[in-house]
C-alpha atoms as a PDB file:
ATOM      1  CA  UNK A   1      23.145   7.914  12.875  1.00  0.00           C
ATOM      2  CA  UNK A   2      24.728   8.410  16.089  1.00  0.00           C
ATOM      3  CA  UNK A   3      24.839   5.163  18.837  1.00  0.00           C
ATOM      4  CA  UNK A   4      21.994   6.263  21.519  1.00  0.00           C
ATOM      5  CA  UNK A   5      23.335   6.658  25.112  1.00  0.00           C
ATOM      6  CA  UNK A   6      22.924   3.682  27.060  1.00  0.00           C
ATOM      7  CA  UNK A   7      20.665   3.393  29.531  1.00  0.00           C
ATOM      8  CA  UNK A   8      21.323   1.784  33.008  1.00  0.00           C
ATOM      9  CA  UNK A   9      19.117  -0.998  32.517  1.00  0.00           C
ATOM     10  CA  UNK A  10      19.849  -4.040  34.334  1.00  0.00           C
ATOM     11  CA  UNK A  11      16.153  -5.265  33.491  1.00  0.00           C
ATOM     12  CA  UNK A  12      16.046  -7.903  30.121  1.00  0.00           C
ATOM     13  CA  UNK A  13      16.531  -7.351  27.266  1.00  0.00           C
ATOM     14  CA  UNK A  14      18.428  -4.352  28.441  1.00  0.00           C
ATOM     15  CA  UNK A  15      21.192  -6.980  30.630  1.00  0.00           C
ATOM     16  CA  UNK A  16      20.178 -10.653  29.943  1.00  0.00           C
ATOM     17  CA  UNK A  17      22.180 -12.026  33.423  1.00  0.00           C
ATOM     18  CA  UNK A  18      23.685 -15.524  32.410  1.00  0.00           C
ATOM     19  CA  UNK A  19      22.780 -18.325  34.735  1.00  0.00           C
ATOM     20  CA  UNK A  20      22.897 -21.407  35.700  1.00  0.00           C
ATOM     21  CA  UNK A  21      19.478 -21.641  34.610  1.00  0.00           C
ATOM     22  CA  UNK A  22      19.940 -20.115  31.592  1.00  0.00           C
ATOM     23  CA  UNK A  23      22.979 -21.832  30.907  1.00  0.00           C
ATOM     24  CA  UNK A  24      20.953 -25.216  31.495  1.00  0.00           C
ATOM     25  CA  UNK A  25      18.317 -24.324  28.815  1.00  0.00           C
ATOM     26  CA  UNK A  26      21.009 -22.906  26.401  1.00  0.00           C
ATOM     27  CA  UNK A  27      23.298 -26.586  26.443  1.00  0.00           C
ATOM     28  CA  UNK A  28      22.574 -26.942  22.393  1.00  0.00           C
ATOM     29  CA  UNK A  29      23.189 -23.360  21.581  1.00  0.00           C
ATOM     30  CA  UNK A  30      26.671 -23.849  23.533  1.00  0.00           C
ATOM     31  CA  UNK A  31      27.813 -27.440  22.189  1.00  0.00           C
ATOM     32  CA  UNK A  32      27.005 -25.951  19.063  1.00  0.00           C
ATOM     33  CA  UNK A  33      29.612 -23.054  19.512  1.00  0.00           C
ATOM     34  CA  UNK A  34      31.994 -25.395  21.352  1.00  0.00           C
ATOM     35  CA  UNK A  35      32.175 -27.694  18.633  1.00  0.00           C
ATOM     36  CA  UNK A  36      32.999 -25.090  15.680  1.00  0.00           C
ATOM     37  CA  UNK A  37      36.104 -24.517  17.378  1.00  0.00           C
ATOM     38  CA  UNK A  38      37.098 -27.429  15.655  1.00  0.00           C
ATOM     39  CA  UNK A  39      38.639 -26.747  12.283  1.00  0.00           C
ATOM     40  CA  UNK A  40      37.007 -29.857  10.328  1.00  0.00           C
ATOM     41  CA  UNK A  41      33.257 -29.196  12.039  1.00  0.00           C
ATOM     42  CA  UNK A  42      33.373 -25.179  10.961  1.00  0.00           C
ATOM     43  CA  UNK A  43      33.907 -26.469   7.569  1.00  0.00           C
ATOM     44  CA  UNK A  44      31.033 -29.569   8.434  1.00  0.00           C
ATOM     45  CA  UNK A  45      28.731 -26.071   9.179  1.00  0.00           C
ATOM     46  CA  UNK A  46      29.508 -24.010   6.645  1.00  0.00           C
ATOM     47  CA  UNK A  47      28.671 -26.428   3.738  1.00  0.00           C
ATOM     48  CA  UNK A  48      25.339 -26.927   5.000  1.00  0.00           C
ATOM     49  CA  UNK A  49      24.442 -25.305   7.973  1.00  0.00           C
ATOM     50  CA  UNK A  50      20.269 -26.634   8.577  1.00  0.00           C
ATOM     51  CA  UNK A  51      22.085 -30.562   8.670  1.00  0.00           C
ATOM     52  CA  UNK A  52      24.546 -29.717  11.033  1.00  0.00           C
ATOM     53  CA  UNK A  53      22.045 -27.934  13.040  1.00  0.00           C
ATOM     54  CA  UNK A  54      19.498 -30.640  12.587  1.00  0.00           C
ATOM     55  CA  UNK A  55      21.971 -33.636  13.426  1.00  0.00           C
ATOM     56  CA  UNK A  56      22.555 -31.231  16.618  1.00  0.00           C
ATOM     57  CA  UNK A  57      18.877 -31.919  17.830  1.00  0.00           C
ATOM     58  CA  UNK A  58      18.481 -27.906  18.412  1.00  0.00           C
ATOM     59  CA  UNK A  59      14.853 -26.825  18.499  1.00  0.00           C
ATOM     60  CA  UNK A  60      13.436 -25.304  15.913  1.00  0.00           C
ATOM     61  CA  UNK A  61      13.441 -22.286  17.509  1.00  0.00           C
ATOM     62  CA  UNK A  62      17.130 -22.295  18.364  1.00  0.00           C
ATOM     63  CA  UNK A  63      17.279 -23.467  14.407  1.00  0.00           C
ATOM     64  CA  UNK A  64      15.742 -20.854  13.309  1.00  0.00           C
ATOM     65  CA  UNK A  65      17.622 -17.826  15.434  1.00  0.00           C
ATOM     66  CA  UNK A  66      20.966 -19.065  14.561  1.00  0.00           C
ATOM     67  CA  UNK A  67      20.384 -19.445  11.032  1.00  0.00           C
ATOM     68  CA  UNK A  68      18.822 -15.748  11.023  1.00  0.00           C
ATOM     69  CA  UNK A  69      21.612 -14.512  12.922  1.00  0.00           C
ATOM     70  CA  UNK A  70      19.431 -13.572  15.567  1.00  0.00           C
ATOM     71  CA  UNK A  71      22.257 -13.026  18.573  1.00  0.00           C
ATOM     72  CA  UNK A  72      20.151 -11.353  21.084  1.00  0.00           C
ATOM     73  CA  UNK A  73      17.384 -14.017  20.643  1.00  0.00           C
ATOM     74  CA  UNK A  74      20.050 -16.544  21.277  1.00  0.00           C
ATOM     75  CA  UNK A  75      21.596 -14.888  24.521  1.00  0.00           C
ATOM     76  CA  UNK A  76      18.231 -15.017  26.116  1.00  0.00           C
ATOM     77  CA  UNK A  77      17.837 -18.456  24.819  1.00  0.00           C
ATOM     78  CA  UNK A  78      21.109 -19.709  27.109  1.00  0.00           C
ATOM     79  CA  UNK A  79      23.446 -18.970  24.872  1.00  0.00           C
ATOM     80  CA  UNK A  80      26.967 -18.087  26.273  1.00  0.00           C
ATOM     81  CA  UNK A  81      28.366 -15.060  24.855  1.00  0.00           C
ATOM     82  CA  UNK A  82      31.515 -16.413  23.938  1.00  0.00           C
ATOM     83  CA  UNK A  83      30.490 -19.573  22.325  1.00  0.00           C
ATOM     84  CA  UNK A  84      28.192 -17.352  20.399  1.00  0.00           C
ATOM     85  CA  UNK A  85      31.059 -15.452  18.704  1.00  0.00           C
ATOM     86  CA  UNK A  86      32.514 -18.830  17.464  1.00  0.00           C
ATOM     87  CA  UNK A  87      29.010 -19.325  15.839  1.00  0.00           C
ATOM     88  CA  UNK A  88      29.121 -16.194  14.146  1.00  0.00           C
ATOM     89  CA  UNK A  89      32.651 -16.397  13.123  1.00  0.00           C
ATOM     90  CA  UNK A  90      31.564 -19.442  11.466  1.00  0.00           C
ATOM     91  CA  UNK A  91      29.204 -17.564   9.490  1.00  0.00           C
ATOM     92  CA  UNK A  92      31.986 -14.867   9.050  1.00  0.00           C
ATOM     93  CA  UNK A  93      30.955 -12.418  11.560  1.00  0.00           C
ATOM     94  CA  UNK A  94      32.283 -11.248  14.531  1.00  0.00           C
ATOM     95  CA  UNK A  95      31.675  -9.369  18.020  1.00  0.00           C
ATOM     96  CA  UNK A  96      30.485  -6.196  15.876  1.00  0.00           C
ATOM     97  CA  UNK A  97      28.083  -7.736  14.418  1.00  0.00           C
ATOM     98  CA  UNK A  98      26.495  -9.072  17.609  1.00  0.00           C
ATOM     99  CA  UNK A  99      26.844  -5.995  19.355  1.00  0.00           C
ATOM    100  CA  UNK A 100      25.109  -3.987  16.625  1.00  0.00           C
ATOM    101  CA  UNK A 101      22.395  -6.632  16.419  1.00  0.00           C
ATOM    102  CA  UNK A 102      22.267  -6.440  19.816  1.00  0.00           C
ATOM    103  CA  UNK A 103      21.907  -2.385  19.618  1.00  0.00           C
ATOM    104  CA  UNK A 104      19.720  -2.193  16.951  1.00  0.00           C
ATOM    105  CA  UNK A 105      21.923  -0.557  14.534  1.00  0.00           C
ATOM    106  CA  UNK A 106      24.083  -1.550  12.186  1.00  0.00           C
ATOM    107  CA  UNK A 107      27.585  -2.990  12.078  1.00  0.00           C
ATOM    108  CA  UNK A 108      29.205  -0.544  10.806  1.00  0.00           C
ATOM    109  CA  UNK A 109      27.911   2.466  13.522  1.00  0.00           C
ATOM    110  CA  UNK A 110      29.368  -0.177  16.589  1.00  0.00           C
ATOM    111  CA  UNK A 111      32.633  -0.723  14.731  1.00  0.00           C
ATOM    112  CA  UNK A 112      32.788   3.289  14.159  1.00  0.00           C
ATOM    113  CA  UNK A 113      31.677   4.025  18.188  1.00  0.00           C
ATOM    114  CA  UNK A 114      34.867   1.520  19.699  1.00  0.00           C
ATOM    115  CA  UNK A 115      38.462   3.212  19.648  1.00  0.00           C
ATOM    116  CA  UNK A 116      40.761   1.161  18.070  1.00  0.00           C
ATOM    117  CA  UNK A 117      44.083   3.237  18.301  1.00  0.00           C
ATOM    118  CA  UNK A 118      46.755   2.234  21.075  1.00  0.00           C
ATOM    119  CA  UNK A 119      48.686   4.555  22.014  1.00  0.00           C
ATOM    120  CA  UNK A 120      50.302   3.711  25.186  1.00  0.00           C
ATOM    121  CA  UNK A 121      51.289   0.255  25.749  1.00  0.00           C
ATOM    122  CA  UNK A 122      51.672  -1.099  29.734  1.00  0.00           C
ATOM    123  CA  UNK A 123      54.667  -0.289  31.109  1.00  0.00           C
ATOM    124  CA  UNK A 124      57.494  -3.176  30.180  1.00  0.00           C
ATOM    125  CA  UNK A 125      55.636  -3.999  26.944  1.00  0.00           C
ATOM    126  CA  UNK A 126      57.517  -3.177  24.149  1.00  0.00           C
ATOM    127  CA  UNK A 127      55.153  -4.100  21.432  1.00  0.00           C
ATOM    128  CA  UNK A 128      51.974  -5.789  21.291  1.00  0.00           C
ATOM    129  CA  UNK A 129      53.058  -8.346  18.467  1.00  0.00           C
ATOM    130  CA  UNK A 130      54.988 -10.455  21.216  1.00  0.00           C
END
């Protein structure tokens, strides 16, 4: 399957534009991803995810698209994209698996579309392991 080619569509759920709205209705979502930056609390949410969530006071719809995974759901919801990816790294995902949620297709076919070879590095950078 090859990735379709995007369409200019800065209409939802082609572009969901984060606001300050959005960002209001979204505060669980992102206190929840805030929050799993912290070493102790990832391991709080990975033992037993519905309790953390629950002790959280997310909705049940919020619940229910971060337990499913449902990434797109919870951009729309408020959620910020970044705070999302700490959510999903707690589940051991990562911006691939968003993005082909996101797409519609799987992981995989996103990781496969993204170049991953450097092969010039900015000039006065010797190596990118500094």
């Amino acid at each position: 399957m090859t990735l379709p080619t995007p369409q200019l569509d800065l209409t939802e759920p082609g572009t969901i534009f984060f606001t300050a709205e959005r960002a209001l209705r979204g505060e669980r979502i992102n206190r929840l991803g805030q929050g799993l930056r912290n070493i102790d609390r990832r391991s709080e949410f990975r033992i037993d995810p519905a309790s953390y969530l629950d002790a959280l006071g997310l909705t049940d719809v919020e619940r229910e698209a971060v337990l499913a995974k449902r990434w797109s759901d919870l951009l729309v919801m408020g959620g910020h994209i970044h705070l999302l990816l700490k959510i999903a790294a707690a589940f051991g995902e990562d911006l691939f698996d968003i993005g082909g949620e996101n797409a519609g297709v799987p992981r995989a076919e996103i990781f496969g579309a993204c170049p991953r070879i450097v092969d010039a590095l900015p000039a006065g950078v010797e190596s990118w392991q500094n």
